[in-house]
Structure formats: structure tokens, C-alpha cells
PDB file of N, CA and C in Angstrom:
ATOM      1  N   UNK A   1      89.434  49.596 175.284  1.00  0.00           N
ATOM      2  CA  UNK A   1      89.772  50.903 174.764  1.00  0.00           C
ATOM      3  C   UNK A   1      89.003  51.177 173.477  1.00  0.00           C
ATOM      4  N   UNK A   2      89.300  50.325 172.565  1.00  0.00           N
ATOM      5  CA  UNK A   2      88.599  50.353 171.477  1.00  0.00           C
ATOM      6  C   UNK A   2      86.368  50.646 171.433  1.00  0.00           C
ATOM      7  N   UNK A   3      86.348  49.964 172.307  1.00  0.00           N
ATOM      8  CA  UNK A   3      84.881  50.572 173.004  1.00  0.00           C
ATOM      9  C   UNK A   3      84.175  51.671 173.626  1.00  0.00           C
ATOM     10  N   UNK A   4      85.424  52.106 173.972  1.00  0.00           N
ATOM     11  CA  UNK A   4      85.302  53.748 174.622  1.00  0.00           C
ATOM     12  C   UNK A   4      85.605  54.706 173.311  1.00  0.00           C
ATOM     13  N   UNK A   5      86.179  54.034 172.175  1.00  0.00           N
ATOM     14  CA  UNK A   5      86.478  54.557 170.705  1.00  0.00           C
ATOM     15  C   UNK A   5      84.949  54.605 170.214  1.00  0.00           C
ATOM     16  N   UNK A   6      84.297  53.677 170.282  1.00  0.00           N
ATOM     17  CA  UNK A   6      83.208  53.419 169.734  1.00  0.00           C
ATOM     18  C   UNK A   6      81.995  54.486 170.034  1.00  0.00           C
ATOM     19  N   UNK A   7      82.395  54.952 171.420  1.00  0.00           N
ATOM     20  CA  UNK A   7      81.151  55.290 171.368  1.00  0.00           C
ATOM     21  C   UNK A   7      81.381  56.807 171.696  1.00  0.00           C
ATOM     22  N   UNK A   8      82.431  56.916 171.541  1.00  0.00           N
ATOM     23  CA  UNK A   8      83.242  58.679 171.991  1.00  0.00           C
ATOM     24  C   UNK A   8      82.951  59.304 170.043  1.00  0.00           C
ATOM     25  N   UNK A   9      83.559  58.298 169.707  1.00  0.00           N
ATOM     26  CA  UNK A   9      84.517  58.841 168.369  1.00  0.00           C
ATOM     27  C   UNK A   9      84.182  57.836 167.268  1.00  0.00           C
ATOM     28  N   UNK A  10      82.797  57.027 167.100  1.00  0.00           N
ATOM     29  CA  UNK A  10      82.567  56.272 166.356  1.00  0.00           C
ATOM     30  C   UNK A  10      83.002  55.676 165.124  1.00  0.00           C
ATOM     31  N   UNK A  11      83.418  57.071 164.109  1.00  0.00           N
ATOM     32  CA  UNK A  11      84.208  57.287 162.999  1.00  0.00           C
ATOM     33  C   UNK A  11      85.699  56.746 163.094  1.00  0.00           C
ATOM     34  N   UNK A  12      86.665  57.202 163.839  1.00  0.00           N
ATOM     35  CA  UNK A  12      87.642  56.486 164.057  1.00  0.00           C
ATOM     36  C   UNK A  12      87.559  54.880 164.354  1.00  0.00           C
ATOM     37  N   UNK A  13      87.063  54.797 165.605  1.00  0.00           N
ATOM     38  CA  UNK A  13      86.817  52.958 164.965  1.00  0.00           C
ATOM     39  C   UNK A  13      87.188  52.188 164.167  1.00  0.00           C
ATOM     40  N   UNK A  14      86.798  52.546 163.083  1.00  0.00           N
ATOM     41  CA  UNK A  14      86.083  52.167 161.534  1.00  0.00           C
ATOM     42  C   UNK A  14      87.751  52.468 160.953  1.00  0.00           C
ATOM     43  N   UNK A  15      88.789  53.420 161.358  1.00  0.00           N
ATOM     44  CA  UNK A  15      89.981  53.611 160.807  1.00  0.00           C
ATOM     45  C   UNK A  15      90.841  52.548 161.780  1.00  0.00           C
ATOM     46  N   UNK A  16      90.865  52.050 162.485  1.00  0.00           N
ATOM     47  CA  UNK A  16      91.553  51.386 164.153  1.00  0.00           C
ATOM     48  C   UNK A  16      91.392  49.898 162.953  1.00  0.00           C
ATOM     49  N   UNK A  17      89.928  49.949 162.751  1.00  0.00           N
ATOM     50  CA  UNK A  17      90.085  47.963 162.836  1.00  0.00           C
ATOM     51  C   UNK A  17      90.169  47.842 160.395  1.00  0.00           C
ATOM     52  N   UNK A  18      90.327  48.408 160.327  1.00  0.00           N
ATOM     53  CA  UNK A  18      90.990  48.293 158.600  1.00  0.00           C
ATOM     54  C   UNK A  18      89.599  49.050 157.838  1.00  0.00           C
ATOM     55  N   UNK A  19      88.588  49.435 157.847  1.00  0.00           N
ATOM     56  CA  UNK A  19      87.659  50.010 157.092  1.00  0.00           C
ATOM     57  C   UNK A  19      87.546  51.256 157.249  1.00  0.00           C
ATOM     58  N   UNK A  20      87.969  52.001 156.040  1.00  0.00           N
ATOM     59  CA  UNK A  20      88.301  53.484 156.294  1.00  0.00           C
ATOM     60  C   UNK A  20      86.930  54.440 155.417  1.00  0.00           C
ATOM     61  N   UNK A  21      86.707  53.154 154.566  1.00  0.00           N
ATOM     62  CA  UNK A  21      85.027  53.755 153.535  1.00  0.00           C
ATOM     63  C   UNK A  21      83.829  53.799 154.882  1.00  0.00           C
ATOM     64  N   UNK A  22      84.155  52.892 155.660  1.00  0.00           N
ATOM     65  CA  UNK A  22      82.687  52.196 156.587  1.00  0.00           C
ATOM     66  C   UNK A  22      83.077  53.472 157.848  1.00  0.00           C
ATOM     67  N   UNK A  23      84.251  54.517 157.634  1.00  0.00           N
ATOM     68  CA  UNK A  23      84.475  55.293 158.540  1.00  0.00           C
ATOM     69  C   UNK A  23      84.207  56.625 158.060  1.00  0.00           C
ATOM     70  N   UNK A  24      84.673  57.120 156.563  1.00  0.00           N
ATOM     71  CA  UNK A  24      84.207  58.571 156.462  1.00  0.00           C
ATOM     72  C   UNK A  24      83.033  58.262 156.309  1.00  0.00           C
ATOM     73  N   UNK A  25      82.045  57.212 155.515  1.00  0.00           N
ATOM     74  CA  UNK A  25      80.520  57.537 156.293  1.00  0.00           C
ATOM     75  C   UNK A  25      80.185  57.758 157.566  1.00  0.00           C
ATOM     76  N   UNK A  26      80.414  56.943 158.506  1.00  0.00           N
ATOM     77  CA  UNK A  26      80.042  57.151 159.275  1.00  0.00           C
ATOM     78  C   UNK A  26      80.350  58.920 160.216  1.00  0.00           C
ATOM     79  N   UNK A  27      81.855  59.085 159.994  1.00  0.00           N
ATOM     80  CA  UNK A  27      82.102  60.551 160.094  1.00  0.00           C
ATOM     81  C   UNK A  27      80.268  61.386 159.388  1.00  0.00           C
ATOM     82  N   UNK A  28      80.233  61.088 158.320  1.00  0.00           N
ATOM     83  CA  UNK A  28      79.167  62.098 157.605  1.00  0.00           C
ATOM     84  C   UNK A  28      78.241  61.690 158.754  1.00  0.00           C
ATOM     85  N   UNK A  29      77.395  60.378 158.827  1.00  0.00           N
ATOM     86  CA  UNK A  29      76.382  60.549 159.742  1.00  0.00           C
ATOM     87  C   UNK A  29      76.648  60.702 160.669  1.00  0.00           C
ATOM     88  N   UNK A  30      77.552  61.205 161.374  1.00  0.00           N
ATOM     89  CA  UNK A  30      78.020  61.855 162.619  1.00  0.00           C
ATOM     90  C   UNK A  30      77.722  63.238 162.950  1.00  0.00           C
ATOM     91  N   UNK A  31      78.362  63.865 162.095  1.00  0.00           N
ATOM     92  CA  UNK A  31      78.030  65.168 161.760  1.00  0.00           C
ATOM     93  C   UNK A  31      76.891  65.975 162.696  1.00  0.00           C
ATOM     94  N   UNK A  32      75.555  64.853 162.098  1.00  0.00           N
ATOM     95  CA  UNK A  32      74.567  65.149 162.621  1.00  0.00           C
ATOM     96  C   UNK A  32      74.586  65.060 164.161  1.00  0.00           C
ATOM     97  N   UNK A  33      73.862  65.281 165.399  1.00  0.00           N
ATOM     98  CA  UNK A  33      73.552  65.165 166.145  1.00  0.00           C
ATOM     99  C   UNK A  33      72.695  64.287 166.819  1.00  0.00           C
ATOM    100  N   UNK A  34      71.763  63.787 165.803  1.00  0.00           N
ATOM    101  CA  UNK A  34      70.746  63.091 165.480  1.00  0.00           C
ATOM    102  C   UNK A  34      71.474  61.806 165.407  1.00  0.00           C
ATOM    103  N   UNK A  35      72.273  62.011 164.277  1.00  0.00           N
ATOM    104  CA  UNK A  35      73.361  60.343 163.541  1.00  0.00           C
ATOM    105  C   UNK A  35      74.045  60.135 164.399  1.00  0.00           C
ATOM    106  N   UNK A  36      74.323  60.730 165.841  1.00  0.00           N
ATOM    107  CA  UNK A  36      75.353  60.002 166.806  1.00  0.00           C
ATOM    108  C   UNK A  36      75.288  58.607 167.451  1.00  0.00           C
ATOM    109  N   UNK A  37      73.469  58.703 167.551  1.00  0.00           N
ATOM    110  CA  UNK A  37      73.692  57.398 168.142  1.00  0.00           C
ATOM    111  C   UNK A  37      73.466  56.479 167.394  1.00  0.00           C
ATOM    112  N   UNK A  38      73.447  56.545 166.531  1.00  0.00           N
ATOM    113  CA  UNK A  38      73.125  55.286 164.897  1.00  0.00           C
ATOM    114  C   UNK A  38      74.249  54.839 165.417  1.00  0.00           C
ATOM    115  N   UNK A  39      75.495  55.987 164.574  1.00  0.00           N
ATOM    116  CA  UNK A  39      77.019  55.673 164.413  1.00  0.00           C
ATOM    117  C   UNK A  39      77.604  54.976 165.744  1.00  0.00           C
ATOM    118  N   UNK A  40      76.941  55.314 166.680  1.00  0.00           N
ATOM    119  CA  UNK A  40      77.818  54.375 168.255  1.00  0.00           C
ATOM    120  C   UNK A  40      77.280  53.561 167.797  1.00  0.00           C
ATOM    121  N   UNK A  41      75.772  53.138 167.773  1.00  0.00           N
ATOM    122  CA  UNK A  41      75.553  51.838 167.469  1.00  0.00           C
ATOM    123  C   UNK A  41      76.773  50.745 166.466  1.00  0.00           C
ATOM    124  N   UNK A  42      76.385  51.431 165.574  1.00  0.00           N
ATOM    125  CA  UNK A  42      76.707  50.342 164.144  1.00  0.00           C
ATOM    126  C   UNK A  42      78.374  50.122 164.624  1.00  0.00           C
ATOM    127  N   UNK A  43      79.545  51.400 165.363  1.00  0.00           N
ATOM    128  CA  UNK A  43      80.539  51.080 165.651  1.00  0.00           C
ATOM    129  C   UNK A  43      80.786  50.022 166.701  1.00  0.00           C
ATOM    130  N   UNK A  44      79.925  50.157 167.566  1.00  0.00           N
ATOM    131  CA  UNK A  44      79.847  49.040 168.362  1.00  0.00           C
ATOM    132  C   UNK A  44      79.598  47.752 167.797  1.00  0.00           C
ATOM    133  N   UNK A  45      78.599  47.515 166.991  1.00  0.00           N
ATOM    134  CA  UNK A  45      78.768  46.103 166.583  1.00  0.00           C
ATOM    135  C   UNK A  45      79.199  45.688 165.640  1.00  0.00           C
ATOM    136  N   UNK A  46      79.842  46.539 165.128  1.00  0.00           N
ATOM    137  CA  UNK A  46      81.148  46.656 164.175  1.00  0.00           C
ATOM    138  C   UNK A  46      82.255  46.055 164.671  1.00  0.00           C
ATOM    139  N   UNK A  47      82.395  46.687 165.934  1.00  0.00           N
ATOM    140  CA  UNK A  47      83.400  46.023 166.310  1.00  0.00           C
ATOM    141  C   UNK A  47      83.726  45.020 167.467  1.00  0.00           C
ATOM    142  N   UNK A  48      82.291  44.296 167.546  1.00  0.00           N
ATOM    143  CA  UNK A  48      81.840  43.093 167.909  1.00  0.00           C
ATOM    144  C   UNK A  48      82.514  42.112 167.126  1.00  0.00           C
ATOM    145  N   UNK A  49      81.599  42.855 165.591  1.00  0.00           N
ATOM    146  CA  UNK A  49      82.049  41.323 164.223  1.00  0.00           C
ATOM    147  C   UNK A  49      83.571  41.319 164.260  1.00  0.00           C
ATOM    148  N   UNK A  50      84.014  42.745 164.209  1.00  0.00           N
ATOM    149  CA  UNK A  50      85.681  42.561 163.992  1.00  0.00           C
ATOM    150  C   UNK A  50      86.275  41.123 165.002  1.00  0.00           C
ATOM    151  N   UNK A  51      85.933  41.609 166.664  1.00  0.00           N
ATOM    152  CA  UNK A  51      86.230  40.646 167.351  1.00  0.00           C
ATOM    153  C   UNK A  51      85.977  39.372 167.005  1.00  0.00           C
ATOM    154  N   UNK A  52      85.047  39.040 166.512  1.00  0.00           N
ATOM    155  CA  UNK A  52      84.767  37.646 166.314  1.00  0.00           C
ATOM    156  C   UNK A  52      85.243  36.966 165.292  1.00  0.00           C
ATOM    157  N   UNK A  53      85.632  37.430 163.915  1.00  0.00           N
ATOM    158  CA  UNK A  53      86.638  37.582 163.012  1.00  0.00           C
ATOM    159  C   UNK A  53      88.028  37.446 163.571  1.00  0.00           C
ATOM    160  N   UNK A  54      88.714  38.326 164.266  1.00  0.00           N
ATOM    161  CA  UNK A  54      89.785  37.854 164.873  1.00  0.00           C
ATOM    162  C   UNK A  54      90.246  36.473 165.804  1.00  0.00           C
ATOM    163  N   UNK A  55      89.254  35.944 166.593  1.00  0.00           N
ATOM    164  CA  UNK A  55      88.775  34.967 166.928  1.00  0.00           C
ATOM    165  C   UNK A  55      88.760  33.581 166.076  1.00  0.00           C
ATOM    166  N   UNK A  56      88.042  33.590 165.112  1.00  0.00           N
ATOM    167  CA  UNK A  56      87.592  32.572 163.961  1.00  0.00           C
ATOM    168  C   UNK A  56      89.462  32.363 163.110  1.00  0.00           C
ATOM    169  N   UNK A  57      89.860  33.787 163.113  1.00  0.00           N
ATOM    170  CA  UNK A  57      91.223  33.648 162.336  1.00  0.00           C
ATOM    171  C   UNK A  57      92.089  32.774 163.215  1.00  0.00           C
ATOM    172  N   UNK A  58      92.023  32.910 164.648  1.00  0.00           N
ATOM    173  CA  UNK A  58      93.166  32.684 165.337  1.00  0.00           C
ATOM    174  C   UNK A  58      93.057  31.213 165.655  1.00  0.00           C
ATOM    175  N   UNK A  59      91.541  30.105 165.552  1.00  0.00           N
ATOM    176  CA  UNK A  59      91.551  29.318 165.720  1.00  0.00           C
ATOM    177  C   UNK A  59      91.827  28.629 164.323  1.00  0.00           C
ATOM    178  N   UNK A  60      91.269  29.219 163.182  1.00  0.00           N
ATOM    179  CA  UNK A  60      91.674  28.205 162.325  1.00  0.00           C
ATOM    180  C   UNK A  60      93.141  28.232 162.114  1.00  0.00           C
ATOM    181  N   UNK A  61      94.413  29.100 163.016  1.00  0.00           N
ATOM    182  CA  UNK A  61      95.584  28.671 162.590  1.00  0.00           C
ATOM    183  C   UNK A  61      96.261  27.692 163.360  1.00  0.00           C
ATOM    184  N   UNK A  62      95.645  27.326 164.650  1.00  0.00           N
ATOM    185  CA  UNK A  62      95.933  26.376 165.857  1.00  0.00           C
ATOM    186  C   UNK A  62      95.289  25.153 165.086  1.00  0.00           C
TER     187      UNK A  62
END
């Protein structure tokens, strides 16, 4: 779901996984038409790292 966030609504993303600065930018380069596909980008592997972060957390508590 969160991937279909990414690349619909890039800006939100960025509010979903705790970074709300790394989201009204990206809102601004959104704006553009041009900045859409930056912003899918960078949300997408944005929220790659998030995943992998969540990951790294969950093993070092096991």
C-alpha cells in the first residue's frame, strides 16, 4: 500500500513513515510536473531505507 503511496502521492509518504520536513519538500517539488518523477523516485527509496530500518530494529530486539 505504502508503494502505491509512493508513487500516486509521493509527499504523503514522507508523512506515513515519521518525516514530515522530507515531505513538504517534496510536496514543493511536486508541484511541478517535471518534479513528479524525482519525488516518486526519492519516495520510493525512501521508503525502501525506512523498510530496512524497521528490519535492523526488529532484529536487534530478538
Amino acid at each position: 500500500m505504502r508503494l502505491l503511496i509512493a508513487l500516486l502521492l509521493p509527499w504523503l509518504l514522507f508523512f506515513t513513515i515519521g518525516r514530515p520536513l522530507a515531505g513538504i519538500i517534496c510536496l514543493i517539488l511536486q508541484i511541478t510536473l517535471i518534479g513528479w518523477v524525482p519525488a516518486a523516485i526519492w519516495a520510493v527509496y525512501s521508503l525502501s531505507q525506512y523498510n530496512t530500518d524497521q528490519k535492523i530494529s526488529e532484529a536487534k530486539l530478538n
